[in-house]
Protein backbone atom coordinates (compact mmCIF):
# COMPACT_ATOMS: atom_id res chain seq x y z
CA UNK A 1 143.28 93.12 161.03
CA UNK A 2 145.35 93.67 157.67
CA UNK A 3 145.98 90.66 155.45
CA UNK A 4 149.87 91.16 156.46
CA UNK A 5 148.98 90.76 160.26
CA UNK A 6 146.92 87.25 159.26
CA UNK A 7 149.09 85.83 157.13
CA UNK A 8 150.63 83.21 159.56
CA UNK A 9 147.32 83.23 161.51
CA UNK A 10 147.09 79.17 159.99
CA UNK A 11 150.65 78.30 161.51
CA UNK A 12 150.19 79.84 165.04
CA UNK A 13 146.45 78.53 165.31
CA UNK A 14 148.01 74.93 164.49
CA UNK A 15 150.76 75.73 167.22
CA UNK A 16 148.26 76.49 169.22
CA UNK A 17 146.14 73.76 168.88
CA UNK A 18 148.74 71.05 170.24
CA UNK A 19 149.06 72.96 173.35
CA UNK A 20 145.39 72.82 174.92
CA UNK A 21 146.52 74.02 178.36
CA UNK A 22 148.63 76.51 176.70
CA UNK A 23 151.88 77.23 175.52
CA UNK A 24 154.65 76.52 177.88
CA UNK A 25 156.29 79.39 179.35
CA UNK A 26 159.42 77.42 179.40
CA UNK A 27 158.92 76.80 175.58
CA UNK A 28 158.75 80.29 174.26
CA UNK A 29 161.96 81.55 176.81
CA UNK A 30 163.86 78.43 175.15
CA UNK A 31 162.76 79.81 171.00
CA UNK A 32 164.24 82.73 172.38
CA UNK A 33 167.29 82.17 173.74
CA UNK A 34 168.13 79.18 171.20
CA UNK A 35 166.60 80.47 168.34
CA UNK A 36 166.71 84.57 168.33
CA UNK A 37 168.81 87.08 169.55
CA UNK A 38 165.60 88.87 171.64
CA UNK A 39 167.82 88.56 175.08
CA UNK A 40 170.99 88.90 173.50
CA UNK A 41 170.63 91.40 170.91
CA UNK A 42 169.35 94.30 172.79
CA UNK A 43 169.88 95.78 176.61
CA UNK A 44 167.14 94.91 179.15
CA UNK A 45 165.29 98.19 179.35
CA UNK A 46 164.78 97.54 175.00
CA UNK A 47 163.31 94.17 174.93
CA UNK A 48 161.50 94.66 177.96
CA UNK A 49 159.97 98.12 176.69
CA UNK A 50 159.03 96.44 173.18
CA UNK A 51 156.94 93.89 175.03
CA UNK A 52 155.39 96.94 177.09
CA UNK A 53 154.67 98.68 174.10
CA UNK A 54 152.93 95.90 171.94
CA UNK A 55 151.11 94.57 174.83
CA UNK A 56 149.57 98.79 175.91
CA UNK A 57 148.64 99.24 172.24
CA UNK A 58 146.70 95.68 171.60
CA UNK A 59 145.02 96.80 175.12
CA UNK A 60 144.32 100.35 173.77
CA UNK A 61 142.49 99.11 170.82
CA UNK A 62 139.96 96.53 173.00
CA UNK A 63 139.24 99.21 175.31
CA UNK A 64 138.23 101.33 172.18
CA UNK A 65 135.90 99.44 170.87
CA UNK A 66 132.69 100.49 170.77
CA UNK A 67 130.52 99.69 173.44
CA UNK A 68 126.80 99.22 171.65
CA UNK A 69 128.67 96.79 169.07
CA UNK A 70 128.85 92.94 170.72
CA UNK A 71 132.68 91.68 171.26
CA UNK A 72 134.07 88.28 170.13
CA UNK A 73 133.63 87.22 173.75
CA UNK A 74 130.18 88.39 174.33
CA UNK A 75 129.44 86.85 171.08
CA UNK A 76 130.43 83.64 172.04
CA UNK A 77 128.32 83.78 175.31
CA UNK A 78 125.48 84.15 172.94
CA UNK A 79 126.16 81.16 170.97
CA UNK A 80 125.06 78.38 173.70
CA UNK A 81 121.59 80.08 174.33
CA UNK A 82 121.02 79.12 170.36
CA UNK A 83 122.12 75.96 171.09
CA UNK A 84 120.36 75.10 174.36
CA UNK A 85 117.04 76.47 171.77
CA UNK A 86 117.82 74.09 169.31
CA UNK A 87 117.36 71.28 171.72
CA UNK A 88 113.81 71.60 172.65
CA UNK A 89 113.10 71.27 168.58
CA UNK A 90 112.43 67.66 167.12
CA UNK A 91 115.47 65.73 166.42
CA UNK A 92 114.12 65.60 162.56
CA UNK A 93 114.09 69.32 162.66
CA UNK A 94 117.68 70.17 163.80
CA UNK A 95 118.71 67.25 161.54
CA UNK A 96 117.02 68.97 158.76
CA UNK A 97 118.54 72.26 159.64
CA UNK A 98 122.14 70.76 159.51
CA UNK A 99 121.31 69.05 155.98
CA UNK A 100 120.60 72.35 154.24
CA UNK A 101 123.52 74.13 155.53
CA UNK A 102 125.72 72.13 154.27
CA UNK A 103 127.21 72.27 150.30
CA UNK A 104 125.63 70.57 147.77
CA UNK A 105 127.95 68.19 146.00
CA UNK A 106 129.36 68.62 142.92
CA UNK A 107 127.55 67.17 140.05
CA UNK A 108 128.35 65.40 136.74
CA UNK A 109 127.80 67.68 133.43
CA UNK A 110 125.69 65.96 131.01
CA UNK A 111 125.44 68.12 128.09
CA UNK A 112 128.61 70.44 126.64
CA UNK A 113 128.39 71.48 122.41
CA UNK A 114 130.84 70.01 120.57
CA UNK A 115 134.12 72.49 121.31
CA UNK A 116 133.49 70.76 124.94
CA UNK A 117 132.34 67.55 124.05
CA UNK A 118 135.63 66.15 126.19
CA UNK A 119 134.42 67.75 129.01
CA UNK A 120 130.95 65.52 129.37
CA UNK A 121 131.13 63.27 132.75
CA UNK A 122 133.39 65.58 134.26
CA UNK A 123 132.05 67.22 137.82
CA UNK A 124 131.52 71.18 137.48
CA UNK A 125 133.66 72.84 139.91
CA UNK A 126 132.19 73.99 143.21
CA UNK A 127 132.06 77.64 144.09
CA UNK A 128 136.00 77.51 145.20
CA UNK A 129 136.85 75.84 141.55
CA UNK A 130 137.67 73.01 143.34
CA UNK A 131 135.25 69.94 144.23
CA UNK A 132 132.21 68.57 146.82
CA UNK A 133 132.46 64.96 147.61
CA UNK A 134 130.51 62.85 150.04
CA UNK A 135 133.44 62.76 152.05
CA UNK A 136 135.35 66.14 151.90
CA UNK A 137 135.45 69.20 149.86
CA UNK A 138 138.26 70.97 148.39
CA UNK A 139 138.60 74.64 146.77
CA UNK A 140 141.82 76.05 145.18
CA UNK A 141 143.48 79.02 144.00
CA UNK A 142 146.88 78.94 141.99
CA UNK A 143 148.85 79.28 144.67
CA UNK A 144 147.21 76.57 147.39
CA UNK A 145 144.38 74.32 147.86
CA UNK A 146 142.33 73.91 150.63
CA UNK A 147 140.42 70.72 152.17
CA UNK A 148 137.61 70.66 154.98
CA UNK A 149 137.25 67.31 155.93
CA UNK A 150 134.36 66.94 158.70
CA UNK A 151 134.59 64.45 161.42
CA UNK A 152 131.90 62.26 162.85
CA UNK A 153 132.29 61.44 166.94
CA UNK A 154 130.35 61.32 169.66
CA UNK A 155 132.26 63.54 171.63
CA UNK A 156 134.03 66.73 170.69
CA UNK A 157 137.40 66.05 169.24
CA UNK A 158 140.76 67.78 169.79
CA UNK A 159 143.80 68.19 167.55
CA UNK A 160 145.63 64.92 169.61
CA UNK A 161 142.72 62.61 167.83
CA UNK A 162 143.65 63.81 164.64
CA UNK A 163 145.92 62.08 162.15
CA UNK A 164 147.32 63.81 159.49
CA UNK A 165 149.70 63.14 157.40
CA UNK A 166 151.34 66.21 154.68
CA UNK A 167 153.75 64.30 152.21
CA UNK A 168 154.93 66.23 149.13
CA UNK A 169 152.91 64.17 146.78
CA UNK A 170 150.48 62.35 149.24
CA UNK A 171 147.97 63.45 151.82
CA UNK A 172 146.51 61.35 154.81
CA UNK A 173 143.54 62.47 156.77
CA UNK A 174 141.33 60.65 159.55
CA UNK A 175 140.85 59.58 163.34
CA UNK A 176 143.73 57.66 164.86
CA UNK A 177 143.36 54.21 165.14
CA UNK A 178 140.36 54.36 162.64
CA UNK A 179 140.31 53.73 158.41
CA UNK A 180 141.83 56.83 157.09
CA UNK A 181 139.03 59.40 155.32
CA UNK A 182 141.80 60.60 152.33
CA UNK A 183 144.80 58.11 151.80
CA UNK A 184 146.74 58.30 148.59
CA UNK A 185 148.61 60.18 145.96
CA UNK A 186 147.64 64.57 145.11
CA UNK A 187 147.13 65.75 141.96
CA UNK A 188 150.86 67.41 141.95
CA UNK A 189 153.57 68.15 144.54
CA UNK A 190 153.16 70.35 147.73
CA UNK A 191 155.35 72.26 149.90
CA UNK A 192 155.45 70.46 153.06
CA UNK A 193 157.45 73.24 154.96
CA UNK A 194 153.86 75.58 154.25
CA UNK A 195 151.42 73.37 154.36
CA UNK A 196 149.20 73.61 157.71
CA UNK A 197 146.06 71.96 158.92
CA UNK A 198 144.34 72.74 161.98
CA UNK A 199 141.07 71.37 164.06
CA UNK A 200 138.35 73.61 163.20
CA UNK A 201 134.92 73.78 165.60
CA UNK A 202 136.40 70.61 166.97
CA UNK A 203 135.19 68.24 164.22
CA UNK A 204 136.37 69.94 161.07
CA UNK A 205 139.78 69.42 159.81
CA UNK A 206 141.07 72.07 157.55
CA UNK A 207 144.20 71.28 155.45
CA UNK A 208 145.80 73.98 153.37
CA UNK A 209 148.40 72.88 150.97
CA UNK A 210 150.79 75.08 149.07
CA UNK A 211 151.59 74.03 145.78
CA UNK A 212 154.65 74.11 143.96
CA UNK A 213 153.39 74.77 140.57
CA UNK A 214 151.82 78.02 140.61
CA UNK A 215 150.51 78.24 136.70
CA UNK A 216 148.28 75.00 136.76
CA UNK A 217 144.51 74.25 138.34
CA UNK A 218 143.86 71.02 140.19
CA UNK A 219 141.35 68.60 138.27
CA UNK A 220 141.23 66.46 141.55
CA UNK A 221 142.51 66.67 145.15
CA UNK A 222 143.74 62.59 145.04
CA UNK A 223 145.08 60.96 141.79
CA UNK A 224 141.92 58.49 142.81
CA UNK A 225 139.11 61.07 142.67
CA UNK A 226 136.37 61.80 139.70
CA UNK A 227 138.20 64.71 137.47
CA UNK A 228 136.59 68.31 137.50
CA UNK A 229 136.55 70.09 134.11
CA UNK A 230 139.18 73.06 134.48
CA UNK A 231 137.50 74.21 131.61
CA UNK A 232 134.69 75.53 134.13
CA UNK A 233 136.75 76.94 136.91
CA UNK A 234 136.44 81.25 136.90
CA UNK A 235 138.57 82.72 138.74
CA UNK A 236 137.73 85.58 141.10
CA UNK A 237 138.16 88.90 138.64
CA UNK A 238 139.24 90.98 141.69
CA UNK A 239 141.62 88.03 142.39
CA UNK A 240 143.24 88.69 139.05
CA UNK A 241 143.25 92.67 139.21
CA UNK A 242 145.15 92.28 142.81
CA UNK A 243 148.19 91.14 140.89
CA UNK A 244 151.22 93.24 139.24
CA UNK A 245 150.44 93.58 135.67
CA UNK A 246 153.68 91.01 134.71
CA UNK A 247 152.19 88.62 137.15
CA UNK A 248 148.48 88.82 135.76
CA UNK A 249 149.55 88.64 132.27
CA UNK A 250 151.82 85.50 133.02
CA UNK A 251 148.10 83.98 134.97
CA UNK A 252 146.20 84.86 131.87
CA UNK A 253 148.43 83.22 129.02
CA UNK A 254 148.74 79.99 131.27
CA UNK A 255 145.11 80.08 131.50
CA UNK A 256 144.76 81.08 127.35
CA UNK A 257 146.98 78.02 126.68
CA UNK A 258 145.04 75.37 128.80
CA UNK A 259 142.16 75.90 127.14
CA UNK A 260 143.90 75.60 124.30
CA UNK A 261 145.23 72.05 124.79
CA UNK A 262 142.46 70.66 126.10
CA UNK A 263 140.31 71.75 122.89
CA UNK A 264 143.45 70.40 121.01
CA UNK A 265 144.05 73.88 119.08
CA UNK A 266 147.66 75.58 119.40
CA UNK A 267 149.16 77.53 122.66
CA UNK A 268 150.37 81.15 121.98
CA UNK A 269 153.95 79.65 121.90
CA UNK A 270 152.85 77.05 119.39
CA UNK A 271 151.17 79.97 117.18
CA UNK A 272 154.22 82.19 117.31
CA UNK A 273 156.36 79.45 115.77
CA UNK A 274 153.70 78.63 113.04
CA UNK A 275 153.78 82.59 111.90
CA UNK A 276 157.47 82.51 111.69
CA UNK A 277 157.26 79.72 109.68
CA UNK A 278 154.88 80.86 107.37
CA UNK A 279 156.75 84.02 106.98
């Protein structure tokens, strides 16, 4: 699947999610009729032959798959039989087995030379420049951030038990009816309108948040959370290289000038007006 074809993956999964027997049929007619011109637009024989069309060549490209490779669904069969396995091992062992999946938090730095003195106490980024708390985890690029937030119950959870609530500048994650896990102010604003969560494995939640201010790296998720050091956070090179050479140039001044404020030494604006100055 292309990266075109997934982009709004996050938004119909989350759809999806608050329908667990489905999505009405009655629901999608109405989108159409209310919202489109599908019926309107075109003659029966079109809309009806567009649906034909899309549906033969999804079906086309299952039945070509190759048989000695396992499909999603056969996959998934599999799954259970390593669970089922799992329970005739020691409770200590399976525990022990979870524990060292799962990512190590993020951890103080205690030594820096003096061009990064500031930076001492700071957590070091985790492998998503972002950060590992007891709690949740977060990672970020420039253009979003996103939060795992895993969910203790005793039963498996669905997207109904969930509260969550996006603000622009505030985020609110936990059970309903329970103390809320994250409850208070982010680090900058958001774009509601594109921000999605969804129920992951039915005990993760996964909250991605698209931010407004597309030049600047998070320190911290909530305005109440220990700050990263930014001055640690490295950026993907192939991340870079995938953007137009304006846009890359644009990313690697911003990211020039941070560094230069937070070792208190002047941006490239600030060293352009000292040279025509001087001259």
């Amino acid at each position: 699947m292309s990266a075109e074809e997934e982009k709004f993956d996050r938004l119909l999964l989350a759809i999806a999610e608050q329908h667990k027997n489905g999505i009405p049929e009655a629901q999608l007619q109405a989108f159409c009729v209310e919202k489109t011109d599908f019926f309107s637009g075109a003659s029966q024989s079109k809309w009806e032959g567009l649906l034909l069309k899309v549906f033969q060549k999804e079906s086309e490209l299952v039945i070509e798959e190759p048989k000695n490779e396992p499909t999603k669904i056969e996959t998934a069969k599999k799954e259970p039989e390593t669970l089922k396995n799992k329970k005739d091992e020691p409770i200590s062992e399976i525990r022990e087995v979870e524990n060292s999946i799962q990512e190590e938090l993020s951890t103080p730095i205690n030594e820096a030379d003096d061009s990064e003195k500031d930076e001492v106490g700071k957590l070091k980024p985790n492998a998503g420049n972002g950060c590992t708390l007891d709690k949740y985890s977060w990672t970020q690029t420039l253009q979003e951030v996103e939060i795992k937030v895993p969910l203790s119950n005793s039963s498996p959870l669905r997207a109904r038990d969930i509260a969550v609530t996006i603000g622009k500048t505030s985020l609110k994650v936990g059970l309903k009816n329970q103390e809320p896990i994250i409850n208070g102010q982010l680090n900058a604003e958001v774009k509601q309108e594109d921000s999605v969560w969804v129920l992951q494995d039915n005990k993760t939640v996964l909250i991605t948040l698209e931010k407004i201010n597309k030049m600047t790296w998070w320190d911290r998720l909530i305005t109440t959370d220990p700050p990263i050091s930014t001055r640690k956070i490295n950026p993907e090179p192939s991340k870079l290289s995938d953007l137009d050479g304006e846009t890359r140039s644009l990313v690697e001044k911003m990211m020039y000038d941070q560094r230069q404020k937070e070792m208190g030494l002047p941006t490239s604006e600030e060293k352009k007006k000292m040279e025509i100055l001087e001259k």
